[in-house]
Protein backbone atom coordinates (compact mmCIF):
# COMPACT_ATOMS: atom_id res chain seq x y z
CA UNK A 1 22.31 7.40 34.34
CA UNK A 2 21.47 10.53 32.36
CA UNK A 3 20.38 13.51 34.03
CA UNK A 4 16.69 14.22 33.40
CA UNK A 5 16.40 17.70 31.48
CA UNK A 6 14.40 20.11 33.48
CA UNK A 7 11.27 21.04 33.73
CA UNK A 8 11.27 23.63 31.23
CA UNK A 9 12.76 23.28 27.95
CA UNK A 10 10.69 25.94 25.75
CA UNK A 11 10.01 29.51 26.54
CA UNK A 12 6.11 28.48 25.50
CA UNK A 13 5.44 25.40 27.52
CA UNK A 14 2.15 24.99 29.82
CA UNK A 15 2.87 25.07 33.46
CA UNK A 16 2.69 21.52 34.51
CA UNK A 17 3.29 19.80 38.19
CA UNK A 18 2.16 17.15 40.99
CA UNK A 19 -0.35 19.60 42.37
CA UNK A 20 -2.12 20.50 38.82
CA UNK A 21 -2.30 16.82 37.85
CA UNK A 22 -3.66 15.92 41.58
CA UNK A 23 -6.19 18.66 41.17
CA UNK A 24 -6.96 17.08 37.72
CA UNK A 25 -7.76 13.74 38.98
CA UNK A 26 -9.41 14.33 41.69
CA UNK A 27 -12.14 16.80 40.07
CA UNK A 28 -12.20 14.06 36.77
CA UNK A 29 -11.60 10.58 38.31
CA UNK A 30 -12.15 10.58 42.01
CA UNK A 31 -12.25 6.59 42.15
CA UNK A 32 -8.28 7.75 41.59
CA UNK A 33 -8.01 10.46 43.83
CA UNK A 34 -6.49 8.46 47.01
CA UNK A 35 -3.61 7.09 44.30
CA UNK A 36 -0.33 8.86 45.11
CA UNK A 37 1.07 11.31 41.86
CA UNK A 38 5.00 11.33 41.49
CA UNK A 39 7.31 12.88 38.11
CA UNK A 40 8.35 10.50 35.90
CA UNK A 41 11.88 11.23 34.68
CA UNK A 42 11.62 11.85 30.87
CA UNK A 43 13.76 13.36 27.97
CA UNK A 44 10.81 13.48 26.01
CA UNK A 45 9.65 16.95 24.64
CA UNK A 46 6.01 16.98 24.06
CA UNK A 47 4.71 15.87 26.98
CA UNK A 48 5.03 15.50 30.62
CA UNK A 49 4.59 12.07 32.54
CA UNK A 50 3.64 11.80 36.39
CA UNK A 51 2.70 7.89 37.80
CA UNK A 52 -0.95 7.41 39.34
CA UNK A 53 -0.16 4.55 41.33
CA UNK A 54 1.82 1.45 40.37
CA UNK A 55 -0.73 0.76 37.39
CA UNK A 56 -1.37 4.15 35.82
CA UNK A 57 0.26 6.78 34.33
CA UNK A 58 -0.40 10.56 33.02
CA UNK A 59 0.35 12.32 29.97
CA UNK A 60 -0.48 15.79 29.80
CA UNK A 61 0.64 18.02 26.91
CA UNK A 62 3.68 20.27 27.38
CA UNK A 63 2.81 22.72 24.75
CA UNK A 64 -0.69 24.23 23.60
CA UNK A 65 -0.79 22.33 20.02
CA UNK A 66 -0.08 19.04 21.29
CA UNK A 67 -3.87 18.10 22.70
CA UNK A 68 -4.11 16.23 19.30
CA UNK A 69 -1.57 13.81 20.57
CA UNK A 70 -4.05 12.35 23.37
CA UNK A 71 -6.57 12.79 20.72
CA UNK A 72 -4.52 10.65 18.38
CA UNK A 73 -3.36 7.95 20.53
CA UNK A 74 -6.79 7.37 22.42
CA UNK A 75 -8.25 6.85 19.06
CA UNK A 76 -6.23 4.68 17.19
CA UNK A 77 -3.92 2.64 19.34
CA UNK A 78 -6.60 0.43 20.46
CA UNK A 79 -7.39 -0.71 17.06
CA UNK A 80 -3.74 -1.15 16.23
CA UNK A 81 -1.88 -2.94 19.15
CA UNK A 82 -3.63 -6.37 18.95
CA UNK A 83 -2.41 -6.36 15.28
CA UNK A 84 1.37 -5.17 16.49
CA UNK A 85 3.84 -7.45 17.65
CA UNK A 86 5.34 -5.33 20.81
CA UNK A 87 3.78 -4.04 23.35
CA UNK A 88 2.33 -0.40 23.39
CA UNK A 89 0.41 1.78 25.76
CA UNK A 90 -2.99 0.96 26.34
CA UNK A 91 -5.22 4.31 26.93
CA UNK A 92 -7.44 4.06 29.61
CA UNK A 93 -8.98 7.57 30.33
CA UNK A 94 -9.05 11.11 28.09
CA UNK A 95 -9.14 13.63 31.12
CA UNK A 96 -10.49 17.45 29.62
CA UNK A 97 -8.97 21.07 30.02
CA UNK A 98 -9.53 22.32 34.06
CA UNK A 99 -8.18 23.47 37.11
CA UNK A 100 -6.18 26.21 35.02
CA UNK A 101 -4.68 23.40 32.43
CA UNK A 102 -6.35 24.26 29.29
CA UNK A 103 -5.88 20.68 27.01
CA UNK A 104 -7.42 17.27 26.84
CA UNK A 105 -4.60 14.95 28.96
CA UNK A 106 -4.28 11.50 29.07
CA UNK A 107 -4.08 8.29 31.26
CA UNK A 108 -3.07 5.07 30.45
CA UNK A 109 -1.68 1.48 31.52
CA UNK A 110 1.95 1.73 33.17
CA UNK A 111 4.54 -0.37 31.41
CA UNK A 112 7.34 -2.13 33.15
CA UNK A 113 10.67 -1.57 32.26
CA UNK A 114 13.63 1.31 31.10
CA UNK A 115 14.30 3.41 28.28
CA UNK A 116 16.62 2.49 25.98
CA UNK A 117 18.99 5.54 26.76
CA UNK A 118 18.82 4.37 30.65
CA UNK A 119 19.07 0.95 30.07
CA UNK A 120 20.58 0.07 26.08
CA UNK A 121 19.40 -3.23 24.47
CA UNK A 122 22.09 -5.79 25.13
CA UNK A 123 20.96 -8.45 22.33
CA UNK A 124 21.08 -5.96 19.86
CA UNK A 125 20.67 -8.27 16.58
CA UNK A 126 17.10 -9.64 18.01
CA UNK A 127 16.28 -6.79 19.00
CA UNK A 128 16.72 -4.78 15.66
CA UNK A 129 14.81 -7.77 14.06
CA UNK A 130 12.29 -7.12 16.42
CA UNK A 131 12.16 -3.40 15.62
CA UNK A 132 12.20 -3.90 11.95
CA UNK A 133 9.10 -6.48 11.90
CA UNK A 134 6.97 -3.82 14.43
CA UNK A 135 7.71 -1.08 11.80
CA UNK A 136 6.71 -4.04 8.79
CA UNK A 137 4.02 -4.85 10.63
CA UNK A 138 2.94 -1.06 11.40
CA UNK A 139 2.64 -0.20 7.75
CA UNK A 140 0.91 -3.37 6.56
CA UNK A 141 -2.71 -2.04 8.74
CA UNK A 142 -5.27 -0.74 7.13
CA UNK A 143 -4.60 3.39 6.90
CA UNK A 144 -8.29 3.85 6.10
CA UNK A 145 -9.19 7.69 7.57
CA UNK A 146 -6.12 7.72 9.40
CA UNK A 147 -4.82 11.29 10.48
CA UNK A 148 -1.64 11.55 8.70
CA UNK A 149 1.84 12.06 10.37
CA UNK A 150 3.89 15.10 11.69
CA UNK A 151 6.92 13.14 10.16
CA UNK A 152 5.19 11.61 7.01
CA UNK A 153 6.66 13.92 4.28
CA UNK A 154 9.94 13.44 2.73
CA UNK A 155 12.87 14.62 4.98
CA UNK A 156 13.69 17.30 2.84
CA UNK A 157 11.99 20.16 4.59
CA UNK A 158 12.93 22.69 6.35
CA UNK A 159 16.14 22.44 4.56
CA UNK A 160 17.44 25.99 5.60
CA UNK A 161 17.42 25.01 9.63
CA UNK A 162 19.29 22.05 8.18
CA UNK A 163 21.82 24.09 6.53
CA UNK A 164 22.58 26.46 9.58
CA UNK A 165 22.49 23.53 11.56
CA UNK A 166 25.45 22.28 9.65
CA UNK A 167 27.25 25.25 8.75
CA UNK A 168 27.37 25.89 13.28
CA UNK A 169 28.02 22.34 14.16
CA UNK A 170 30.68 22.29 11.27
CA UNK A 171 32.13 25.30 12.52
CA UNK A 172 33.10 24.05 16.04
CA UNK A 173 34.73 20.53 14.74
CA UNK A 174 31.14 18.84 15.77
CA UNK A 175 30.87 17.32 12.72
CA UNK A 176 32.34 17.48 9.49
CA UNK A 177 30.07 19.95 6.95
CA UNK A 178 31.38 19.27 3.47
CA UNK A 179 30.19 15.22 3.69
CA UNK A 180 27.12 16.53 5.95
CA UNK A 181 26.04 18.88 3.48
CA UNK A 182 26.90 16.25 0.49
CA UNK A 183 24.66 13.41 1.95
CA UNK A 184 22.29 16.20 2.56
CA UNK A 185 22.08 16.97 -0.70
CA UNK A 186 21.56 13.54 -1.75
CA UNK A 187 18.87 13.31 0.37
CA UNK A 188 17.20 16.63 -1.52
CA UNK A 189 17.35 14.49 -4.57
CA UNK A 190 16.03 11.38 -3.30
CA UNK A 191 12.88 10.12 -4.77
CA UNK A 192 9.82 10.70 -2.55
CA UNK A 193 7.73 7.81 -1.62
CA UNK A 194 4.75 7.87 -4.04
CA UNK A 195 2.37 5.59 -2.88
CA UNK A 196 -0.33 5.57 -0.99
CA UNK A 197 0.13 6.55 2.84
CA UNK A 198 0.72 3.90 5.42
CA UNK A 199 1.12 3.97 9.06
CA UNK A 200 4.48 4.82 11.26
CA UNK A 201 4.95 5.46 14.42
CA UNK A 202 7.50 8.76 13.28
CA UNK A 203 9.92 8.80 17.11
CA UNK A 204 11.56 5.41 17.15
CA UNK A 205 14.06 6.83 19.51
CA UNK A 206 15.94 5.17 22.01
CA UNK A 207 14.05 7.07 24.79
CA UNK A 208 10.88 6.03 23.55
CA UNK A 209 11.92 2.05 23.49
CA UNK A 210 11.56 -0.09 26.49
CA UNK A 211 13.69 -2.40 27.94
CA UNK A 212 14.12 -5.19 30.61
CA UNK A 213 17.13 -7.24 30.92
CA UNK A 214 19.13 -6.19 27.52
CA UNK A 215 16.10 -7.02 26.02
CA UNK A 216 13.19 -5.31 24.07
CA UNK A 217 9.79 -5.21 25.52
CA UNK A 218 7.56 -2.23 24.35
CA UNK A 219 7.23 0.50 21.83
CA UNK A 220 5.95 3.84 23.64
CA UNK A 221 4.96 7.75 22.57
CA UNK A 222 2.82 7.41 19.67
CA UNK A 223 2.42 11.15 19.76
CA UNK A 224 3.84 11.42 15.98
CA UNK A 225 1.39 8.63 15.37
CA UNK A 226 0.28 8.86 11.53
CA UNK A 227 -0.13 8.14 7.97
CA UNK A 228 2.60 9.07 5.65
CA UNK A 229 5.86 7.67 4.14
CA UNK A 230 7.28 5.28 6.21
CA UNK A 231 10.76 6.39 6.14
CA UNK A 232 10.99 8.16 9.16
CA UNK A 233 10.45 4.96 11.35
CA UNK A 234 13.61 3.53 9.46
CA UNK A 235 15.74 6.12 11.81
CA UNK A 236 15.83 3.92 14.17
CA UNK A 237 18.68 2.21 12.68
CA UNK A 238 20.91 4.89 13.05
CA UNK A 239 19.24 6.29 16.65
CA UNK A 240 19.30 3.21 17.93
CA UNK A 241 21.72 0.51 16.12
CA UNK A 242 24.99 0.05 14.81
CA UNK A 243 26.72 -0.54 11.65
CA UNK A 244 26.66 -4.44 12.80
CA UNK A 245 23.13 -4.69 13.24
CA UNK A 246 21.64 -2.39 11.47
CA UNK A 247 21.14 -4.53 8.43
CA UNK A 248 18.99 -6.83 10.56
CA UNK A 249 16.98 -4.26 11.29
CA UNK A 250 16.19 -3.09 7.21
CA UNK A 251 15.51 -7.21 6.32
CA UNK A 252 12.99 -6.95 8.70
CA UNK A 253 11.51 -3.68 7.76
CA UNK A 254 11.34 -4.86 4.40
CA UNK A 255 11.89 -1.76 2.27
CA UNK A 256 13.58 -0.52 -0.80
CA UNK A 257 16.75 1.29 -1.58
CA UNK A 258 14.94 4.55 -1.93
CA UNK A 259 13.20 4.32 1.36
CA UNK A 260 16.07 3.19 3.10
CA UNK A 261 17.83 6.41 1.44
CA UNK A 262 15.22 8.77 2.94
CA UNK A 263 15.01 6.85 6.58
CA UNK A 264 19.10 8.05 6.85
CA UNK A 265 18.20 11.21 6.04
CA UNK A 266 15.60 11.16 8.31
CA UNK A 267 18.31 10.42 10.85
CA UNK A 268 20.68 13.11 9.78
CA UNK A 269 18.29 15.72 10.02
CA UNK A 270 16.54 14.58 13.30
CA UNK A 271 20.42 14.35 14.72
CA UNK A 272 21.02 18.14 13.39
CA UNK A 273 18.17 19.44 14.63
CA UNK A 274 18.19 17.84 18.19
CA UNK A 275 22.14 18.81 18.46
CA UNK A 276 21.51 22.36 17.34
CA UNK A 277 18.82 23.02 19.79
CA UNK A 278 19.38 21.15 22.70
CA UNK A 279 22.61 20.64 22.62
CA UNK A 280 25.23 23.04 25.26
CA UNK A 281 27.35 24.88 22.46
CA UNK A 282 24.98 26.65 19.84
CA UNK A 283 20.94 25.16 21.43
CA UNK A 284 19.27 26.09 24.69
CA UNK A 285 21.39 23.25 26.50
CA UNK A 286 18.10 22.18 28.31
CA UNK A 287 18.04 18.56 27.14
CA UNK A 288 21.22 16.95 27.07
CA UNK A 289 19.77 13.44 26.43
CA UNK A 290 18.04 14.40 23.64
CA UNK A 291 21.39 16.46 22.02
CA UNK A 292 23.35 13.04 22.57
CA UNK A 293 20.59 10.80 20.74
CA UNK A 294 20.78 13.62 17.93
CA UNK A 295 24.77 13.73 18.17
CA UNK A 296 24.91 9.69 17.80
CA UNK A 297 23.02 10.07 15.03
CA UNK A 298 24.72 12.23 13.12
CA UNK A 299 28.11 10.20 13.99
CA UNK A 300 26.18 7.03 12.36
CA UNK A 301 25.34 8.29 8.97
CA UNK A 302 28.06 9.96 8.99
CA UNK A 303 30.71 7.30 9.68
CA UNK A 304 27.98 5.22 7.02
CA UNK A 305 28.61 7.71 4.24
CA UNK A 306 32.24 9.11 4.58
């Protein structure tokens, strides 16, 4: 089982624990108070997780920008899960900034089950079916005043992190840089999406899929929740699949050739990024789980393209 990353992966992260989240509901929600707090283990970055209970759970921004996160997800997920065909979270309660914790937090339903990193999806095939019609479905609702997404623009950005990314990871024997940079580059020139903004989830990352038995049950962390081009939610079929099913997964999504284009590059560059920075050799080695999703990644396009 992976090793959770500590508690601290960013020099600029709010100080978060069991006390500050038991002072929190007890001063907000004292018909909770009595409920016993505990850590949830987590590779996730943007926000920390502590169970209220067996039926509750808290989310409470690691970093000062992410209040809009609660925001987001209080305000739209009820209107799109009874239209989605996995499960999601189900908000219960928007707690405010107190006690020394100076963002909106959040608590919601617990759902049953694993990550996808703790426990991978055994019936792979179905499951990247399932995937691709919960991202079909996802960009089929109605977008109207939607906020848009963190990870709706093309995938080109930020292209000179990408680069050094590359050049260190190429340096080492990490990866190979000449065909990284070329499918790179071919992701510059990629056509960008051009219509009019839909919805995507923008993390469809193994960590933030659930699991029970091999199988998949839920769809979790909508914190990239947004309108935008819907290419980032096609990374899952590098993060999460194989060569062997990942063409299960793109049927379902239904999407072109372009699209499809831009959801690998999506990949690359989320695999770059999360090996450069959290990885042991050239990132701040503080989320090893996270580097390994990234690393896979990269090994999928790559292996795809070469």
């Amino acid at each position: 089982m992976p090793t959770p990353p500590p508690s601290r992966m960013r020099p600029d992260e709010l100080d978060i624990d069991t006390e500050l989240v038991e002072r929190l509901v007890a001063e907000q929600f004292p018909e909770w108070a009595s409920l016993p707090v505990r850590p949830v283990r987590s590779a996730g970055t943007d926000n920390a997780m502590y169970r209220l209970g067996d039926a509750l759970v808290v989310r409470l921004p690691r970093l000062a920008d992410g209040a809009g996160q609660i925001q987001r997800e209080h305000r739209w997920l009820p209107v799109l899960a009874p239209r989605l065909p996995l499960s999601v979270p189900v908000p219960v309660a928007v707690g405010a900034p107190g006690t020394g914790y100076g963002l909106s937090w959040g608590v919601y339903e617990w759902r049953e089950g694993d990550n996808a990193v703790d426990a991978p999806l055994r019936y792979n095939t179905l499951a990247a079916e399932q995937l691709g019609r919960f991202v079909a479905a996802l960009r089929r609702l109605d977008a109207q005043g939607a906020p848009p997404s963190y990870r709706g623009g093309p995938p080109g950005r930020e292209d000179g992190s990408i680069r050094a990314a590359i050049r260190d990871l190429g340096s080492d024997g990490t990866i190979d840089p000449a065909l990284a940079t070329d499918v790179w580059e071919r992701t510059l020139r990629l056509p960008d999406w051009g219509r009019e903004p839909v919805w995507l989830h923008g993390d469809l990352l193994p960590g933030n899929l659930l699991t029970a038995d091999g199988q998949l049950t839920a769809v979790i962390d909508f914190g990239c929740l947004g309108v935008g081009d819907p290419a980032a939610d096609l990374m899952a079929a590098w993060t999460v699949f194989t060569a062997d099913t990942r063409e299960a997964f793109r049927a379902a999504a239904e999407v072109d050739d372009a699209t499809w284009e831009r959801g690998r590059g999506w990949a690359l560059r989320f695999g770059l990024s999360a090996e450069h920075y959290y990885g042991e050799v050239f990132g701040n080695g503080m989320n090893p789980v996270l580097a390994g999703v990234g690393r896979r990644a990269v090994a999928e396009v790559l292996a795809e393209c070469g």
